[in-house]
N, C-alpha and C. Protein backbone atom coordinates (compact mmCIF):
# COMPACT_ATOMS: atom_id res chain seq x y z
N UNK A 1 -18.56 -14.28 14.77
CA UNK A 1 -19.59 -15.28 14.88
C UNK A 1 -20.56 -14.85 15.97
N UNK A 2 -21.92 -15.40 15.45
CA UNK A 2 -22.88 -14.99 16.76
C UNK A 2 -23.04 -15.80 17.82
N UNK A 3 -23.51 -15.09 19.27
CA UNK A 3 -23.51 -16.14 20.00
C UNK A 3 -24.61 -17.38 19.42
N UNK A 4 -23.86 -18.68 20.25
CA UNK A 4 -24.60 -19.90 20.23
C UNK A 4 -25.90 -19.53 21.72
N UNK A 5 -26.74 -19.89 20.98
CA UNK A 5 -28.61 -20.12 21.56
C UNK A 5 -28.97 -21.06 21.31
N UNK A 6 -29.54 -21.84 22.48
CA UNK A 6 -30.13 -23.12 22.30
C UNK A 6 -31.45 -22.55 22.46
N UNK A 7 -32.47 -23.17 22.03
CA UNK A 7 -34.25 -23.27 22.39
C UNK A 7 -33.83 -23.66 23.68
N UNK A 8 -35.44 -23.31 23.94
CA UNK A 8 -34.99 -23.79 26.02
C UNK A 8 -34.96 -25.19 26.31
N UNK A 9 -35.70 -25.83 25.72
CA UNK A 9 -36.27 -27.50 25.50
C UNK A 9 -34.81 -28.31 25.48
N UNK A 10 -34.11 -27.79 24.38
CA UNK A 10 -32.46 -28.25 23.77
C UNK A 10 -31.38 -28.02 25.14
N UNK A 11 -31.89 -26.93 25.55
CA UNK A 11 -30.74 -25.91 26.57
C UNK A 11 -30.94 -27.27 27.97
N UNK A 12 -32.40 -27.45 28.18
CA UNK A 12 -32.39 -28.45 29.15
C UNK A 12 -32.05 -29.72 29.02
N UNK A 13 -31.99 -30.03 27.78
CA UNK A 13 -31.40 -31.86 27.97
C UNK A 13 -30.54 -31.54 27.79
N UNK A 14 -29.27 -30.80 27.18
CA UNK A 14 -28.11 -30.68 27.30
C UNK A 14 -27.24 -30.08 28.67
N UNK A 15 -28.20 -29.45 29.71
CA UNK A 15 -27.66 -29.26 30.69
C UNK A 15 -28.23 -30.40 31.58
N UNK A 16 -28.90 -31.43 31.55
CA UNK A 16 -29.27 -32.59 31.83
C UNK A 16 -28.33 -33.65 31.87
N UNK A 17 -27.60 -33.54 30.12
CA UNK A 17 -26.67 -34.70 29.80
C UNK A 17 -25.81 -34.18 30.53
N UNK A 18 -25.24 -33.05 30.39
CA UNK A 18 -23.96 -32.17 31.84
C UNK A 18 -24.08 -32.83 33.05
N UNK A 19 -25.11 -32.66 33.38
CA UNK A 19 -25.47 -33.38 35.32
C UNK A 19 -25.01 -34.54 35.24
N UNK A 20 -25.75 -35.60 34.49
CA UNK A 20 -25.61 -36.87 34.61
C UNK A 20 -24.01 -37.09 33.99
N UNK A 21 -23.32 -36.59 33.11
CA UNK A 21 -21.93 -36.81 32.60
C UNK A 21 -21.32 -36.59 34.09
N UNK A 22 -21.14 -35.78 34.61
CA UNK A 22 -20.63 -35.09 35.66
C UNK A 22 -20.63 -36.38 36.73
N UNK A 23 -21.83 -36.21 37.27
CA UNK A 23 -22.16 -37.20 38.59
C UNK A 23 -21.71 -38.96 38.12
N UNK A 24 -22.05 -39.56 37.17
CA UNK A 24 -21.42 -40.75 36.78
C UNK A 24 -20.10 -40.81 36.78
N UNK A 25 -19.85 -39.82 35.72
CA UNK A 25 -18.09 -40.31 34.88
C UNK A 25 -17.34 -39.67 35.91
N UNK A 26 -17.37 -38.51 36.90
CA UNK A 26 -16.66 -37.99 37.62
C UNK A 26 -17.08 -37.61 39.08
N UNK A 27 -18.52 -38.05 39.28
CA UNK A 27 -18.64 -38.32 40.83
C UNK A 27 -19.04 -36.78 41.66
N UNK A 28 -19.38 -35.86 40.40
CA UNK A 28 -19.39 -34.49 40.93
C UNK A 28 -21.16 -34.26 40.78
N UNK A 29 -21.79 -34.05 41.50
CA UNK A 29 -22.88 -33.42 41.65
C UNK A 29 -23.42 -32.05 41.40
N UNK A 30 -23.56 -31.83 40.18
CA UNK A 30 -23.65 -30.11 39.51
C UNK A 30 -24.83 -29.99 39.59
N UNK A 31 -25.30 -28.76 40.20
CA UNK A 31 -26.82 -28.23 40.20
C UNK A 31 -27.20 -27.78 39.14
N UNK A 32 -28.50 -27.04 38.69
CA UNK A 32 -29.19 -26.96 37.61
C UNK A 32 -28.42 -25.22 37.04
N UNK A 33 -28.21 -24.50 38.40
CA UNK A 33 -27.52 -23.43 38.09
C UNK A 33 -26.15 -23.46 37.41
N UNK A 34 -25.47 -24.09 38.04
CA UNK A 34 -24.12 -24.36 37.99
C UNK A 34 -23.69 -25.01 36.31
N UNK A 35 -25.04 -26.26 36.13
CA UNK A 35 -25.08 -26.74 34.52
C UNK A 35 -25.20 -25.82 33.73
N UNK A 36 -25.86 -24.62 33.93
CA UNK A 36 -26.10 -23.64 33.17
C UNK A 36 -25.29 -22.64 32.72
N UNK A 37 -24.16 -22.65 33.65
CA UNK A 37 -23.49 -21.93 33.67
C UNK A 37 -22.14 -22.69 33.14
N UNK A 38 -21.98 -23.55 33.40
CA UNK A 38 -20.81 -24.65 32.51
C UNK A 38 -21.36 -24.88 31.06
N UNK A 39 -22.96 -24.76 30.65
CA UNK A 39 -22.82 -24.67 29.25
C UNK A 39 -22.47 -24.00 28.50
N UNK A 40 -22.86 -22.92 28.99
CA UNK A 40 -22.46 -21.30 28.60
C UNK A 40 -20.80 -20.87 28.31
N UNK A 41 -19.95 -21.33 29.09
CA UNK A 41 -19.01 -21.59 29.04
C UNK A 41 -18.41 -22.50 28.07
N UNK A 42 -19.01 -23.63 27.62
CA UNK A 42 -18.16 -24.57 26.49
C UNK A 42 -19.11 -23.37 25.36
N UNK A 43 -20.25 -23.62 25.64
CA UNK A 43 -20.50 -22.68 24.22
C UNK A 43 -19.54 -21.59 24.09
N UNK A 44 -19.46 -20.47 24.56
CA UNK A 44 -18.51 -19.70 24.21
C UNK A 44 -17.19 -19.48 24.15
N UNK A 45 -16.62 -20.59 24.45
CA UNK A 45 -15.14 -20.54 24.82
C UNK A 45 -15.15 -21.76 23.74
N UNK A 46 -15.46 -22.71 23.39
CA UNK A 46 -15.70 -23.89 22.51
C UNK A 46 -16.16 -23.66 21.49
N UNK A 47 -17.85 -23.17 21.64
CA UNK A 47 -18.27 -23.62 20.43
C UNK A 47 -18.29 -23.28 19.24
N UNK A 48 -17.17 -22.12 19.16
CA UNK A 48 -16.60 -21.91 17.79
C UNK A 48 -15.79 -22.54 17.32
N UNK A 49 -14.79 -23.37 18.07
CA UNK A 49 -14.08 -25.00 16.96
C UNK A 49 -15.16 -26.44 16.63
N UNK A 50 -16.39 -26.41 17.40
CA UNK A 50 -17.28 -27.25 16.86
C UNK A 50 -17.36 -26.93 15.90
N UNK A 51 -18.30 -25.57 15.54
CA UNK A 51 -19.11 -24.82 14.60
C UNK A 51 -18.23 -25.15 13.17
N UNK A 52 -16.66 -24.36 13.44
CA UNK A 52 -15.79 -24.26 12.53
C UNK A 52 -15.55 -25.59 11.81
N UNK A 53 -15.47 -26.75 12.72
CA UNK A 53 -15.17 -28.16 12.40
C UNK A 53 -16.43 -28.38 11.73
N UNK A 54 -17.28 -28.15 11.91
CA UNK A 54 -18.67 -28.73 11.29
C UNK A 54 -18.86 -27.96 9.87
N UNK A 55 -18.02 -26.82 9.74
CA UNK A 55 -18.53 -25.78 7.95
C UNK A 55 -16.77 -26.69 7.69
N UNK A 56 -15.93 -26.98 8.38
CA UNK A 56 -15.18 -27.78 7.55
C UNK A 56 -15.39 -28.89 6.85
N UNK A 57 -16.30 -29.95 7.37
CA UNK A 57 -16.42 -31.28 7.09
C UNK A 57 -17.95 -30.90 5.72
N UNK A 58 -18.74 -29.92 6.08
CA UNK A 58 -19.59 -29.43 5.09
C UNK A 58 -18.90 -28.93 4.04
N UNK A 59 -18.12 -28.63 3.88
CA UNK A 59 -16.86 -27.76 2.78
C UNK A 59 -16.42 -29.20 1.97
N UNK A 60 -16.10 -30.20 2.81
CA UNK A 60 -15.29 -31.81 2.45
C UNK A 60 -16.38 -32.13 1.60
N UNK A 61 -17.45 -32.26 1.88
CA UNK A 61 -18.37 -32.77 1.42
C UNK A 61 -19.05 -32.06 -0.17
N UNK A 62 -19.08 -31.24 -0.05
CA UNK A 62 -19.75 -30.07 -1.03
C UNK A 62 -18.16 -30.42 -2.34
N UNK A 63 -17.15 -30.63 -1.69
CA UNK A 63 -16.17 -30.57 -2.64
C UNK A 63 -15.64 -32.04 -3.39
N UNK A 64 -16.57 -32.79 -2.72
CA UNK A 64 -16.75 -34.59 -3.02
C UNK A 64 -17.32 -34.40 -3.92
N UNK A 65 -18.75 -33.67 -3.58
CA UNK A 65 -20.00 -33.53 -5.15
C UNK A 65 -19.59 -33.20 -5.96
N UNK A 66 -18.83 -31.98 -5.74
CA UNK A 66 -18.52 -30.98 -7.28
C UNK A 66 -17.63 -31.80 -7.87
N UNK A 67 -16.36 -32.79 -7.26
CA UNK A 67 -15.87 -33.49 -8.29
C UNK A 67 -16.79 -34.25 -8.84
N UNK A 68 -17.41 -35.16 -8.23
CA UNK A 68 -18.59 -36.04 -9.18
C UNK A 68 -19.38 -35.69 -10.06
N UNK A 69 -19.50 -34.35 -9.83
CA UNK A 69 -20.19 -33.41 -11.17
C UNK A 69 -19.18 -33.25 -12.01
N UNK A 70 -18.06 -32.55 -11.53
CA UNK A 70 -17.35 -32.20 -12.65
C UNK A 70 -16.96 -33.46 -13.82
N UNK A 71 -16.69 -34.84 -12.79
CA UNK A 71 -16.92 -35.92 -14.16
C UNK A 71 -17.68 -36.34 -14.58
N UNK A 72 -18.88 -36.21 -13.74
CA UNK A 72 -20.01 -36.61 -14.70
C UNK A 72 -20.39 -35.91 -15.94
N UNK A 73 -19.63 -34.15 -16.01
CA UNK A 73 -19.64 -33.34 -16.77
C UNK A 73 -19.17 -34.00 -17.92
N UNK A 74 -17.75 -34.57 -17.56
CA UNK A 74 -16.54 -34.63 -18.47
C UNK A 74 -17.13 -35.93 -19.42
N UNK A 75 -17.72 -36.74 -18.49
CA UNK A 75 -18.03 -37.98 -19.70
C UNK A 75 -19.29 -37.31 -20.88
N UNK A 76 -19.93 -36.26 -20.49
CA UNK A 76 -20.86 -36.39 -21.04
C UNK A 76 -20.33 -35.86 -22.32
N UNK A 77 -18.91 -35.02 -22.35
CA UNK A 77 -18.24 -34.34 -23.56
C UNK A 77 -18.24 -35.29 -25.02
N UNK A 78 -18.67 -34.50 -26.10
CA UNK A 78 -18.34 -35.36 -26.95
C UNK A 78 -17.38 -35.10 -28.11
């Protein structure tokens, strides 16, 4: 898998939501470097069971349709 890249725009509110998760829920004060460097980290150490979980639940889905096709197939038999 390739690395995960955020746009820079994305890269900053998500190392934004990091700061503020951090300093609220756990009282820790993370700098802008430090966020950057903890994203980098779930991305690559993580974000291949997101990714994976996310072409799973796309797989669930794709395989919902094809049954609904396949009976919509079946009624149409004559």
């Amino acid at each position: 898998m390739s690395k995960i890249a955020f746009p820079a725009q994305l890269k900053e509110q998500v190392i934004q939501k990091l700061q503020n998760y951090m300093s609220l829920e756990l009282e820790i004060e993370l700098g802008q470097f430090d966020a950057d460097f903890l994203l980098d980290f779930i991305s690559k150490e993580m974000g291949s069971h997101f990714y994976n979980q996310g072409l799973y639940d796309a797989q669930a889905v794709l395989a919902d349709r094809m049954e609904s096709l396949n009976d919509a197939i079946y009624q149409l038999e004559q």
